[in-house]
C-alpha atoms as a PDB file:
ATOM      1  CA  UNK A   1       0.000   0.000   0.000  1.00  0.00           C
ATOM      2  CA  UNK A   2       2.690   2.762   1.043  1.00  0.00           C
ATOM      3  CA  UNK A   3       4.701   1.726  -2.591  1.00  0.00           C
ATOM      4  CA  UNK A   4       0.959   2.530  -4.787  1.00  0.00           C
ATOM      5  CA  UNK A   5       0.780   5.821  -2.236  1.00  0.00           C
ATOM      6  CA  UNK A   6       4.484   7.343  -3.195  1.00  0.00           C
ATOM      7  CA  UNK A   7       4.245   6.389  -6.789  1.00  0.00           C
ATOM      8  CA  UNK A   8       0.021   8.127  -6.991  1.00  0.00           C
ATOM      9  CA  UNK A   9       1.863  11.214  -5.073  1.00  0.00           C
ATOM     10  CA  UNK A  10       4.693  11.490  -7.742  1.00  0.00           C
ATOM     11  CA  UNK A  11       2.063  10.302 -10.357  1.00  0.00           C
ATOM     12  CA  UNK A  12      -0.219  13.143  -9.344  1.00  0.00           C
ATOM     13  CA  UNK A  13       2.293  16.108  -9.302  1.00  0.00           C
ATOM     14  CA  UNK A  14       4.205  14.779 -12.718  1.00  0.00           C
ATOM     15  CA  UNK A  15       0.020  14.871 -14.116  1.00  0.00           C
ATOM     16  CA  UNK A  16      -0.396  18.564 -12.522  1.00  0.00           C
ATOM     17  CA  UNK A  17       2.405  19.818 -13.909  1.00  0.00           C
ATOM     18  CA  UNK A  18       2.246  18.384 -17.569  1.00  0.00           C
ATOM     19  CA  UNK A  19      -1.433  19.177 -18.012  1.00  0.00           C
ATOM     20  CA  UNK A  20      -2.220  21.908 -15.501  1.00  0.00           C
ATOM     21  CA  UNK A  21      -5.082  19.793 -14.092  1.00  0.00           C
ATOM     22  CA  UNK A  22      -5.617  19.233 -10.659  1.00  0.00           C
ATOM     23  CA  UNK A  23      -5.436  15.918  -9.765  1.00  0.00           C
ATOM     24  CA  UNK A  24      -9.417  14.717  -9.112  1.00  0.00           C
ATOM     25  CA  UNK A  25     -10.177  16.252 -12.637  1.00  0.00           C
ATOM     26  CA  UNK A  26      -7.328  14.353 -14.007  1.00  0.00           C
ATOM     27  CA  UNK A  27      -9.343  11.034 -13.016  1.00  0.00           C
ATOM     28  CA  UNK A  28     -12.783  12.297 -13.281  1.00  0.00           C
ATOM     29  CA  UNK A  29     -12.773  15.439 -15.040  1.00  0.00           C
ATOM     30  CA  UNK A  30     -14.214  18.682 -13.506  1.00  0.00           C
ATOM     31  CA  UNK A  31     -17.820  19.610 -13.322  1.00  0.00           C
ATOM     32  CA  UNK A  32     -19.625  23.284 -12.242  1.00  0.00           C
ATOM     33  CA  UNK A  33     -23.486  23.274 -11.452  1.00  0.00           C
ATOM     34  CA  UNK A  34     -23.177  19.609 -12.304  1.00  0.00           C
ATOM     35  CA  UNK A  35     -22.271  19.899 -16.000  1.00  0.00           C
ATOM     36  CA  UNK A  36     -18.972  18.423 -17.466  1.00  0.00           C
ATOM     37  CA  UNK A  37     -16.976  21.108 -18.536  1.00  0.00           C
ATOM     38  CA  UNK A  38     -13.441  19.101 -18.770  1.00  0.00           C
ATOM     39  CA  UNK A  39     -13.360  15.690 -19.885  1.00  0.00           C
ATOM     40  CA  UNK A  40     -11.010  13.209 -17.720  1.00  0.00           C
ATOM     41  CA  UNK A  41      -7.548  12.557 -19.091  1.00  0.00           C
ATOM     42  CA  UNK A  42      -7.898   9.864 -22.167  1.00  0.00           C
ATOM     43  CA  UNK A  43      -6.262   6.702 -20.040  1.00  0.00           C
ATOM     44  CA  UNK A  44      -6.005   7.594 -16.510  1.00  0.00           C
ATOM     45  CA  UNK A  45      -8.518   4.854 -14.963  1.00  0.00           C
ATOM     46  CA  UNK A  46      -6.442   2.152 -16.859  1.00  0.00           C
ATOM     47  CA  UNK A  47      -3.386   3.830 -16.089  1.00  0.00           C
ATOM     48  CA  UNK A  48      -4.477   4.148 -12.651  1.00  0.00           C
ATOM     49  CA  UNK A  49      -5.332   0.169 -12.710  1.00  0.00           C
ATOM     50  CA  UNK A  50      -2.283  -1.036 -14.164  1.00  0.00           C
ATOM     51  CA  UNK A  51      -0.265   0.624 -11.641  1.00  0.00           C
ATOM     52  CA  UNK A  52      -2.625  -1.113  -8.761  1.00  0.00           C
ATOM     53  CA  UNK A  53      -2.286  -4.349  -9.937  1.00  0.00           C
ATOM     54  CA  UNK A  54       1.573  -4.171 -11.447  1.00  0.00           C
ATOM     55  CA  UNK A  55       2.547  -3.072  -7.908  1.00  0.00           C
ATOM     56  CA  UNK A  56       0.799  -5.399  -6.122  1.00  0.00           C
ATOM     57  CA  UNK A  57       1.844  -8.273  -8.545  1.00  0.00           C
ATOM     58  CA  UNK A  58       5.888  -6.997  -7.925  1.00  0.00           C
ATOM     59  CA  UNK A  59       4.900  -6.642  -3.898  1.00  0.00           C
ATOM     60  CA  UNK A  60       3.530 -10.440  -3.639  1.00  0.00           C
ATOM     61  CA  UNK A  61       5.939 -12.582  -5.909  1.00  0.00           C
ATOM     62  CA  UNK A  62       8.713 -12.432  -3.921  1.00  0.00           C
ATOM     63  CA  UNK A  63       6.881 -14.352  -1.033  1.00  0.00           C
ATOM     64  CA  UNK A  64       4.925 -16.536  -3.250  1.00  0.00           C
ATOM     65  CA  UNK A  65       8.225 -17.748  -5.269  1.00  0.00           C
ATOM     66  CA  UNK A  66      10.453 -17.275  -2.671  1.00  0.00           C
ATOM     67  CA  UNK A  67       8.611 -17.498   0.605  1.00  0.00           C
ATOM     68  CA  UNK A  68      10.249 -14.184   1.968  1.00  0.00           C
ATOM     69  CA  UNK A  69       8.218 -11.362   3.625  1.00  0.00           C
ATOM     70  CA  UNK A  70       8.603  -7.312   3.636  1.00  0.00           C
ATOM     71  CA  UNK A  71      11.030  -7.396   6.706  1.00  0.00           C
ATOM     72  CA  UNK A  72      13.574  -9.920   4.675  1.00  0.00           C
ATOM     73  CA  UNK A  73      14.302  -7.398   1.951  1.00  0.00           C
ATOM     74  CA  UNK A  74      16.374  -4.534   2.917  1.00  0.00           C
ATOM     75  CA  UNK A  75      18.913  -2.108   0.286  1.00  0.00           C
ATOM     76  CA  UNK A  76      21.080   0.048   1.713  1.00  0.00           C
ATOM     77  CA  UNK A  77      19.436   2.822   3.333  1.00  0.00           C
ATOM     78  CA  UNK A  78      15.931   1.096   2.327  1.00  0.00           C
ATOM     79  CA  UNK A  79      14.584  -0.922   5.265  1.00  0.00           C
ATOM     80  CA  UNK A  80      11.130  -1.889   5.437  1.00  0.00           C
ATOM     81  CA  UNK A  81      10.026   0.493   8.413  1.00  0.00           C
ATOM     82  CA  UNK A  82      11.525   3.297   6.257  1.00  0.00           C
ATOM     83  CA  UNK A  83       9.530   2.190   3.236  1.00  0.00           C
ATOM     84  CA  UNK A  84       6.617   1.861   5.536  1.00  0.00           C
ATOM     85  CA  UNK A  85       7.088   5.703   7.240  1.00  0.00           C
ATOM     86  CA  UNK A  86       7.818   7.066   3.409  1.00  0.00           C
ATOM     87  CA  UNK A  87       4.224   5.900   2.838  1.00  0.00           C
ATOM     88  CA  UNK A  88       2.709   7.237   5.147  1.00  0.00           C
ATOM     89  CA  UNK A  89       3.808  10.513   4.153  1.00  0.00           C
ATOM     90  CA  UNK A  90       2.561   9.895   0.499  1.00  0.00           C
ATOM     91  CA  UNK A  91      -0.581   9.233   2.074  1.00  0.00           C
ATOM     92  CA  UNK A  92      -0.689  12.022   4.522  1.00  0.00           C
ATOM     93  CA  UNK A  93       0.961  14.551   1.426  1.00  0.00           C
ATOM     94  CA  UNK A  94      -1.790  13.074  -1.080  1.00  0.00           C
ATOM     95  CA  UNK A  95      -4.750  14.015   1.275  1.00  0.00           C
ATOM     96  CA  UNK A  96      -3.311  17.361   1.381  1.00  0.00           C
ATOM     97  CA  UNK A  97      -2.933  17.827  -2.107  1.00  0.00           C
ATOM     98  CA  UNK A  98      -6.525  17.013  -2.658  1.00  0.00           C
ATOM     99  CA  UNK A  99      -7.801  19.068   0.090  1.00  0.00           C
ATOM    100  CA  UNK A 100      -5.868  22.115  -0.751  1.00  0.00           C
ATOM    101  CA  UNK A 101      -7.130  21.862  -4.612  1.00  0.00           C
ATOM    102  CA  UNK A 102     -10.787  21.710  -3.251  1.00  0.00           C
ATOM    103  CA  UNK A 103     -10.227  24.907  -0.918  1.00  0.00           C
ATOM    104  CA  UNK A 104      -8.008  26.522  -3.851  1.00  0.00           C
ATOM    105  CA  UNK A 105     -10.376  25.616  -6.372  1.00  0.00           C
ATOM    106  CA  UNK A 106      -7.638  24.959  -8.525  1.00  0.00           C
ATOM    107  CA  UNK A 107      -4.460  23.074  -9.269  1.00  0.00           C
ATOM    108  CA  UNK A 108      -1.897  24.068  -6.483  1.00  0.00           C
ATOM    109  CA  UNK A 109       1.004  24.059  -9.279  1.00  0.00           C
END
């Protein structure tokens, strides 16, 4: 969960930036007086899927093939509580990127 939270957070700014949309109307386009004025980005629910399942594919092979768990793996300065406190602030940095669109009423980039 905390690797699909980091790579929507990077996912979401790298989308803001290249399209100048903020990042619900990237997914579901935006609507005013309920009335779509912006399409969604062509893709984004399948890109948004494939990124789900590719990650959670890569996250549960190693312990199906291999029989290893989360705390086995460790690279250099990456250790599993690490990856699990980096998450957590993708999560906590994602929520604030969505509330501070909805009070901005725009993209924040």
């Amino acid at each position: 969960m905390s690797l699909q939270a980091m790579m929507g957070f990077v996912f979401a700014i790298a989308g803001e930036l290249a399209t100048n949309h903020g990042v619900v109307s990237q997914v579901a386009g935006r609507y005013e007086n309920q009335e779509l004025v912006e399409r969604a980005l062509a893709g984004s629910d399948l890109g948004f899927g494939a990124v789900v399942a590719l990650t959670t594919i890569g996250t549960l092979m190693p312990r199906l093939i291999a029989g290893e768990g989360p705390q086995d793996r460790s690279f250099g300065p990456f250790t599993p509580g690490l990856e699990k406190t980096l998450g957590r602030v993708a999560m906590m940095g994602f929520a604030g990127l969505l509330i501070l669109e909805d009070v901005m009423g725009h993209p924040l980039l």
